[in-house]
Protein backbone atom coordinates (compact mmCIF):
# COMPACT_ATOMS: atom_id res chain seq x y z
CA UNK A 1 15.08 3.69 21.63
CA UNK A 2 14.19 -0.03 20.56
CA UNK A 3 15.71 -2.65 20.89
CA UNK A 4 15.86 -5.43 18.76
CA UNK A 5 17.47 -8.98 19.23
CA UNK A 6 17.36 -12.09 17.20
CA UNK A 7 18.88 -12.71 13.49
CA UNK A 8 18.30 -10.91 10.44
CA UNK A 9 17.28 -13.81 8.70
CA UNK A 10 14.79 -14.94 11.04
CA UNK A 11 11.68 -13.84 9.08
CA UNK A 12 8.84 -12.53 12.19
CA UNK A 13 12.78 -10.39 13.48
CA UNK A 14 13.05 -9.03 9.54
CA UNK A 15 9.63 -8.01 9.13
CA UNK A 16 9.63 -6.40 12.44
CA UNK A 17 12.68 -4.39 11.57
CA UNK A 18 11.34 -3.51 8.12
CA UNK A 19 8.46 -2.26 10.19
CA UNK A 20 9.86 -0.36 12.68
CA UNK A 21 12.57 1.54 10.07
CA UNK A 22 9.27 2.55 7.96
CA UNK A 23 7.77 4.31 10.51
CA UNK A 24 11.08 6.00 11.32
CA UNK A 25 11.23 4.43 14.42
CA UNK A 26 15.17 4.97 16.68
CA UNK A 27 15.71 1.24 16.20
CA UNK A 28 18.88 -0.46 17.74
CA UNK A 29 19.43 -4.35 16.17
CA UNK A 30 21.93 -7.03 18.08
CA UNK A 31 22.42 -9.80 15.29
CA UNK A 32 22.93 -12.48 17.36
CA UNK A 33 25.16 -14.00 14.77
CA UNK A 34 27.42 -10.83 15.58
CA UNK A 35 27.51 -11.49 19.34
CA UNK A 36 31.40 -12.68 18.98
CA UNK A 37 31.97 -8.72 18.20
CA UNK A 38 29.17 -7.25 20.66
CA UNK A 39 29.51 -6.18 24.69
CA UNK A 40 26.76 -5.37 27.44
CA UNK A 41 28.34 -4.08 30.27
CA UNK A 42 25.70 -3.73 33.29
CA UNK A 43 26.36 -2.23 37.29
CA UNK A 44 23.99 -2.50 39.68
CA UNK A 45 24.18 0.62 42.00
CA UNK A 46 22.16 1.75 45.02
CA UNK A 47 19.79 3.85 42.35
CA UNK A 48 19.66 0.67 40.37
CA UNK A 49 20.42 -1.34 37.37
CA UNK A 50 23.01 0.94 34.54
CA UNK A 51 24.89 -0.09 31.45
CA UNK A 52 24.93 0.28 28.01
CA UNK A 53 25.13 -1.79 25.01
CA UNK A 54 28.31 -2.26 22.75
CA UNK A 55 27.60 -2.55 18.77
CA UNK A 56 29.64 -1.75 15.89
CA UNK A 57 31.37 0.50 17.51
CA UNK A 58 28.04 2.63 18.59
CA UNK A 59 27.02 2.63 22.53
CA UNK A 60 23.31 2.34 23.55
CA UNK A 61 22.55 3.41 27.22
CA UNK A 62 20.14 0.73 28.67
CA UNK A 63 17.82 3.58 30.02
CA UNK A 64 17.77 5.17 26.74
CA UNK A 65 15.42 1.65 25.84
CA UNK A 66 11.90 2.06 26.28
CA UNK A 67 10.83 -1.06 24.28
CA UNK A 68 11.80 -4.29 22.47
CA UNK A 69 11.43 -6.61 20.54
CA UNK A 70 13.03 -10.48 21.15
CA UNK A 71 13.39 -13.82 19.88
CA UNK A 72 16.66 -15.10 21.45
CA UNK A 73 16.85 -18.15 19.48
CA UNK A 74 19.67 -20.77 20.51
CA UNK A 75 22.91 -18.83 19.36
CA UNK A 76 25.41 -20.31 16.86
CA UNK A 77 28.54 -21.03 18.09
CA UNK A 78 30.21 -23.58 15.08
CA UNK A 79 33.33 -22.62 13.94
CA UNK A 80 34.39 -20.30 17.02
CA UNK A 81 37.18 -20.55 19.20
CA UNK A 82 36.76 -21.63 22.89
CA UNK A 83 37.03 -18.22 24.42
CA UNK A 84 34.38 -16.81 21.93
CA UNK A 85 32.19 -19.30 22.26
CA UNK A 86 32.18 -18.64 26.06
CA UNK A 87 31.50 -14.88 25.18
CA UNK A 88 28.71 -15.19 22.91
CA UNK A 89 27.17 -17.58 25.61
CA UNK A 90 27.70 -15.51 28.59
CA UNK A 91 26.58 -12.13 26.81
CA UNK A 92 23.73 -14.06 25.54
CA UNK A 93 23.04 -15.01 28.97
CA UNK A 94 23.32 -11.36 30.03
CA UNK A 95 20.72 -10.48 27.70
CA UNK A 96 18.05 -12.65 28.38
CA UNK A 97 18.67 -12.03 32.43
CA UNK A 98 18.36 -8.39 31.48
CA UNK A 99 14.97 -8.89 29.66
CA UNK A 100 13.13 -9.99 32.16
CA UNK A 101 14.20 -7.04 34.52
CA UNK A 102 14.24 -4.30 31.91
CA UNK A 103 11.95 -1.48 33.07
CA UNK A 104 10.74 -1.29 29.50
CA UNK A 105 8.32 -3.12 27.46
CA UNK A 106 9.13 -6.06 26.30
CA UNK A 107 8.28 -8.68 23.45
CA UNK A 108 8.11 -10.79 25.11
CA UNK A 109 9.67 -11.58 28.63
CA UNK A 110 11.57 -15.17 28.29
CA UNK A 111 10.12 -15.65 31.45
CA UNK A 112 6.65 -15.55 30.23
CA UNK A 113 8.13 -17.73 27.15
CA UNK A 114 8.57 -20.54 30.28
CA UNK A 115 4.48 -21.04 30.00
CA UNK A 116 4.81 -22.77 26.82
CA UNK A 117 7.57 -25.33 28.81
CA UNK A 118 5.12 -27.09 30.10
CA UNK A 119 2.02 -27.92 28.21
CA UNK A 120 -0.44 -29.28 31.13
CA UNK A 121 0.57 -26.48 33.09
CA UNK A 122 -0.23 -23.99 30.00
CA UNK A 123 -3.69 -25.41 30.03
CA UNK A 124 -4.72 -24.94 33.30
CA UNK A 125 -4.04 -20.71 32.73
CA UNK A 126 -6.10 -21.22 29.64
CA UNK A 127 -9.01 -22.81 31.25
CA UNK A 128 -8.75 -20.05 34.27
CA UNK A 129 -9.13 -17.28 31.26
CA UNK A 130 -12.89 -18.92 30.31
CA UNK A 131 -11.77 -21.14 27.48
CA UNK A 132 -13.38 -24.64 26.84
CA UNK A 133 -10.11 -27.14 26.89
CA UNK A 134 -10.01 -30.40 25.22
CA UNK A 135 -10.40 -33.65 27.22
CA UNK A 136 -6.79 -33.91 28.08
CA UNK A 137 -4.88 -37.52 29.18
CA UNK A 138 -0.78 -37.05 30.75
CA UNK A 139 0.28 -40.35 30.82
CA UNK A 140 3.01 -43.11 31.38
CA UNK A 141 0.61 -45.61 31.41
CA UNK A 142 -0.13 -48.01 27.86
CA UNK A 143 -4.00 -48.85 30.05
CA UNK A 144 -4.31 -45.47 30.50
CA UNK A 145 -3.86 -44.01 27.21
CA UNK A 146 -6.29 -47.13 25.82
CA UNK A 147 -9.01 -46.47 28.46
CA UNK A 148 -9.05 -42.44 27.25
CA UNK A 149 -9.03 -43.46 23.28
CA UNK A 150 -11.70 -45.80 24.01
CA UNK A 151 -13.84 -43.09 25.86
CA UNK A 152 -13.40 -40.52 23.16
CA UNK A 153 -13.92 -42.36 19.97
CA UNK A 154 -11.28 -40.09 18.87
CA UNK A 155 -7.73 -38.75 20.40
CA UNK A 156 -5.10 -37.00 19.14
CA UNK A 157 -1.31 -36.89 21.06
CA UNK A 158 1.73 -34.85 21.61
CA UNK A 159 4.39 -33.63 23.08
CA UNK A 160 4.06 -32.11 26.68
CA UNK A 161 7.18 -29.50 26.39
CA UNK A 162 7.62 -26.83 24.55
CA UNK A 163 9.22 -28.71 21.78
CA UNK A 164 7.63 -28.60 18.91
CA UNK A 165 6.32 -31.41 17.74
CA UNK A 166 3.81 -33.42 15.25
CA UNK A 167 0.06 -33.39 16.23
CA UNK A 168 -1.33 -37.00 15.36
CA UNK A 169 -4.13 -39.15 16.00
CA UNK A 170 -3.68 -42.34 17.92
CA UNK A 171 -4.87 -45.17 15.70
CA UNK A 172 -4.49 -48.88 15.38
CA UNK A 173 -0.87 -48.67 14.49
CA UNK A 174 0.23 -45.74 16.69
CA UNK A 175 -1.40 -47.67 20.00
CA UNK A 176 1.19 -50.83 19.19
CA UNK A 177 3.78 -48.05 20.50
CA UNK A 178 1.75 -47.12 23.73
CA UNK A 179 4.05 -49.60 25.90
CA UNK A 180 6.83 -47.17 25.26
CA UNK A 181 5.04 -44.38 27.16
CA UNK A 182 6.64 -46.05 30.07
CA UNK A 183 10.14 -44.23 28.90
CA UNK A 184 8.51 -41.05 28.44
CA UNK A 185 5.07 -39.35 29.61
CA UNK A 186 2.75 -38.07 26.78
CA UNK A 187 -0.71 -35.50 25.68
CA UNK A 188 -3.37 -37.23 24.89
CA UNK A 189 -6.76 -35.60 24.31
CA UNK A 190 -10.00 -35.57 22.87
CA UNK A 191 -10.45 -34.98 19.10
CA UNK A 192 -12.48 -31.62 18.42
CA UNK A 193 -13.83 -31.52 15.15
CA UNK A 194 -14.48 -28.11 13.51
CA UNK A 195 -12.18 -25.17 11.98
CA UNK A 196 -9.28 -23.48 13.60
CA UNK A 197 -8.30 -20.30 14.04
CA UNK A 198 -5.22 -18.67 14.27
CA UNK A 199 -5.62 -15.46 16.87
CA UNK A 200 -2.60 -13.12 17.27
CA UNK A 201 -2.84 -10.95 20.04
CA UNK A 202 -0.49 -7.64 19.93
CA UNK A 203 -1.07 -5.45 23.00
CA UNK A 204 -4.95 -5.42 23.26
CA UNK A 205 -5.75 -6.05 19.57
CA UNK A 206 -6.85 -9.41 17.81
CA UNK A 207 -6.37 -10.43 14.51
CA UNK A 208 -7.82 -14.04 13.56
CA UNK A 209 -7.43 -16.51 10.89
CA UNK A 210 -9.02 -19.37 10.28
CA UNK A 211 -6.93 -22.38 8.19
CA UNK A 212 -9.08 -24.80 6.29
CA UNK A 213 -6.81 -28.10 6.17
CA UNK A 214 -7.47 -31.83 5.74
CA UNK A 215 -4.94 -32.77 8.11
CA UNK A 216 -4.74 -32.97 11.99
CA UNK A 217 -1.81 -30.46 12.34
CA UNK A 218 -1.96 -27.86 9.63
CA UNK A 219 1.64 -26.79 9.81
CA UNK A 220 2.63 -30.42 8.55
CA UNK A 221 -0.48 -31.00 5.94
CA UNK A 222 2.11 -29.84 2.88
CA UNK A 223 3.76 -33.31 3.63
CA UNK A 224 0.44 -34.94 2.53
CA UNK A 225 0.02 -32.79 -0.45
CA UNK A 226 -2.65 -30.48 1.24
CA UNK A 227 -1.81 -26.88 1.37
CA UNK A 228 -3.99 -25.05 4.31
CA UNK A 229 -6.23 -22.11 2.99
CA UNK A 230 -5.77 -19.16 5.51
CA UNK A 231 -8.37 -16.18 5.46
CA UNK A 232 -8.88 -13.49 7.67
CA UNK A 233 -11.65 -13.17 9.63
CA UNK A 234 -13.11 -11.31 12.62
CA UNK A 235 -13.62 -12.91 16.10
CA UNK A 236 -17.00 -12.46 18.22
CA UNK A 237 -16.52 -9.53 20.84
CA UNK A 238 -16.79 -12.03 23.88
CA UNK A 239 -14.25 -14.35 22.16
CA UNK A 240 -11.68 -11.33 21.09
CA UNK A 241 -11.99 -10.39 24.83
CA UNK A 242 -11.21 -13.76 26.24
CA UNK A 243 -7.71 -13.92 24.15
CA UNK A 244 -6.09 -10.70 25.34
CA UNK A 245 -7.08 -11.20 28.88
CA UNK A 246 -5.32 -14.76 28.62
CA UNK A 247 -2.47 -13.29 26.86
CA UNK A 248 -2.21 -10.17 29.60
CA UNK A 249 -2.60 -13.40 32.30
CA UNK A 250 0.25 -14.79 30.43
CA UNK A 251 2.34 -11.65 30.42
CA UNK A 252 2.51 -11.62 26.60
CA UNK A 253 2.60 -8.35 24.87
CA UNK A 254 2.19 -10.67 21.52
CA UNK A 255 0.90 -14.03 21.62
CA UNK A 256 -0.54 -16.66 18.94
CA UNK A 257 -3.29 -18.24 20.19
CA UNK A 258 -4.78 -21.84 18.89
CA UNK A 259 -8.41 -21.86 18.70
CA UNK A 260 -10.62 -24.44 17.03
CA UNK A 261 -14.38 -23.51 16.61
CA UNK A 262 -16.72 -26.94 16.59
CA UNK A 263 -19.41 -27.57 15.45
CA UNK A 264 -21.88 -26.40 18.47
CA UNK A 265 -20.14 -23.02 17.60
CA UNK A 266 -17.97 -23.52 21.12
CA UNK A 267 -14.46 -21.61 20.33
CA UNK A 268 -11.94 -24.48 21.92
CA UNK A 269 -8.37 -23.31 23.08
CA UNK A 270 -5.81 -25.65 22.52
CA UNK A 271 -2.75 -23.80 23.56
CA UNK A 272 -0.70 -20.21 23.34
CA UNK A 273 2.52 -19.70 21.28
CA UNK A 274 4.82 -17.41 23.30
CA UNK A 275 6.90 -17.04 20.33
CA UNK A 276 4.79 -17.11 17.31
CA UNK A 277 6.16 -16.67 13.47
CA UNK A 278 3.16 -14.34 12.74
CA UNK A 279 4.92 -13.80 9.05
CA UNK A 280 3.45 -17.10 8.10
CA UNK A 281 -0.20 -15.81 8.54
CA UNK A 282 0.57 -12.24 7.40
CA UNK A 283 1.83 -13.50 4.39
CA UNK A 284 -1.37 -15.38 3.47
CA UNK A 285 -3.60 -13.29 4.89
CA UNK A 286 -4.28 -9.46 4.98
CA UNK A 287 -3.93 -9.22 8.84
CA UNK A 288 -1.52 -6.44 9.48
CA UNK A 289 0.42 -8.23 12.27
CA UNK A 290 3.80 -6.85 12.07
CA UNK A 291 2.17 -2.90 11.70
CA UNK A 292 0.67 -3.42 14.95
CA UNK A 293 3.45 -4.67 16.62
CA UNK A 294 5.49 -1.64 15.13
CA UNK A 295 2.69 0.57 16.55
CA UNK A 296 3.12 -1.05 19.87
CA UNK A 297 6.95 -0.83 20.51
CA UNK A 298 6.76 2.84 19.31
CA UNK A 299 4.10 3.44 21.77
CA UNK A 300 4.49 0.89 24.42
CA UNK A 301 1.39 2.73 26.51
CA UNK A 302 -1.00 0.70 24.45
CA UNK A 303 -0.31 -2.34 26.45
């Protein structure tokens, strides 16, 4: 059986449903917007962890789950009563405890997720894996973050969580704000010109894109009337290698890696996305993403 958890109208959980169903895989979906009406009931015994799952009226033993497939997103709780509002939290508590212990496979852990909490931390695994890393500044200090720009010409800053936030270069204006670093430490690094590339890693496959874009953070270069130009395209052995041994270091069964190749022909890793929303690149690309994630939670050996 697979499991499935997340919403419906999340589009990377849709597609992977749609997926799974056309290969006639035993799928079992928690809507998390239906976790008012849902149960988990779970004993741990001297042979180990039991329980099932409670959905529409249908019960799913957890042993019967040999794989699945998560993105617990913050649940919705407007509108509910107090005592729901304590159940959906506490069963999707449950949930997310049981993930990381479930002897199945599992896409992906939200323990692993943790890795992208911490953005310094992230970049250290990433440089044990083989990958060049940017020039990379965590500061509180205004001198600091000065003394860096001035070294590299060029420097680009962000957020250190997992947060998502705005990639953008520190210029003239932006370094009037650098006194305010004192409330709140920030990532600076070193500009790397060149293209990036996209790599999703499901199990032990690779599939790259690159995205042609005139701004520093692709994802945002709509809002300055530039529309990225995504194309598949296939990734040097070494290179393909290097990103599923960081995401197996990483414990992630599917991971979306950040590459940017400069101009020396160096493939630079910026970070990994524990979480990715490989629909976006599917869609504009002929990558099959979502097939080979359906392949994998049908046959969770490939890992």
């Amino acid at each position: 059986m697979i499991l499935v958890y997340g919403r419906a109208d999340d589009p990377p959980t849709r597609h992977t449903l749609d997926s799974l169903q056309s290969r006639g895989g035993p799928v079992f979906f928690i809507e998390q917007r239906a976790l008012p009406y849902e149960g988990l009931a779970i004993d741990i015994t001297p042979s180990g962890l039991c329980g099932e799952f409670l959905s529409g009226g249908r019960k799913v033993p957890l042993a019967q789950v040999t794989s699945v497939f998560a993105r617990p997103l913050e649940p919705s709780v407007r509108g509910l009563e107090a005592g729901a509002r304590q159940h959906v939290a506490r069963l999707h508590e449950l949930l997310v405890e049981w993930l990381d212990i479930a002897p199945a496979l599992v896409v992906n852990r939200p323990r692993a997720m943790q890795a992208n909490a911490s953005k310094p931390h992230q970049l250290q695994t990433i440089g044990a894996a083989g990958f060049t890393v940017p020039a990379t500044l965590v500061t509180s200090e205004a001198e600091e973050a000065l003394t860096f720009w001035h070294t590299h010409g060029r420097v680009i800053y962000k957020s250190i969580s997992g947060v998502r936030s705005i990639v953008r270069e520190l210029d003239a204006r932006s370094a009037e704000r650098l006194p305010l670093l004192s409330s709140l430490p920030v990532q600076f690094q070193e500009y790397i010109p060149g293209v990036d590339v996209r790599v999703h890693v499901v199990g032990r496959e690779c599939y790259a894109a690159t995205i042609e874009s005139e701004g520093i953070d692709y994802r945002y270069a709509h809002t300055q009337g530039d529309e990225p130009r995504l194309q598949s395209t296939t990734l040097p052995e070494e290179i393909a290698a290097r990103c599923v041994t960081l995401a197996q270091a990483m414990e992630l069964p599917l991971a979306g890696i950040d590459l940017r190749v400069n101009p020396e022909g160096d493939h630079v890793c910026f970070e990994v996305n524990p979480m990715p929303a490989y629909t976006y690149f599917e869609s504009h690309t002929d990558l099959p993403i979502g097939e080979a994630l359906a392949r994998l939670l049908i046959s969770p050996e490939l890992v």
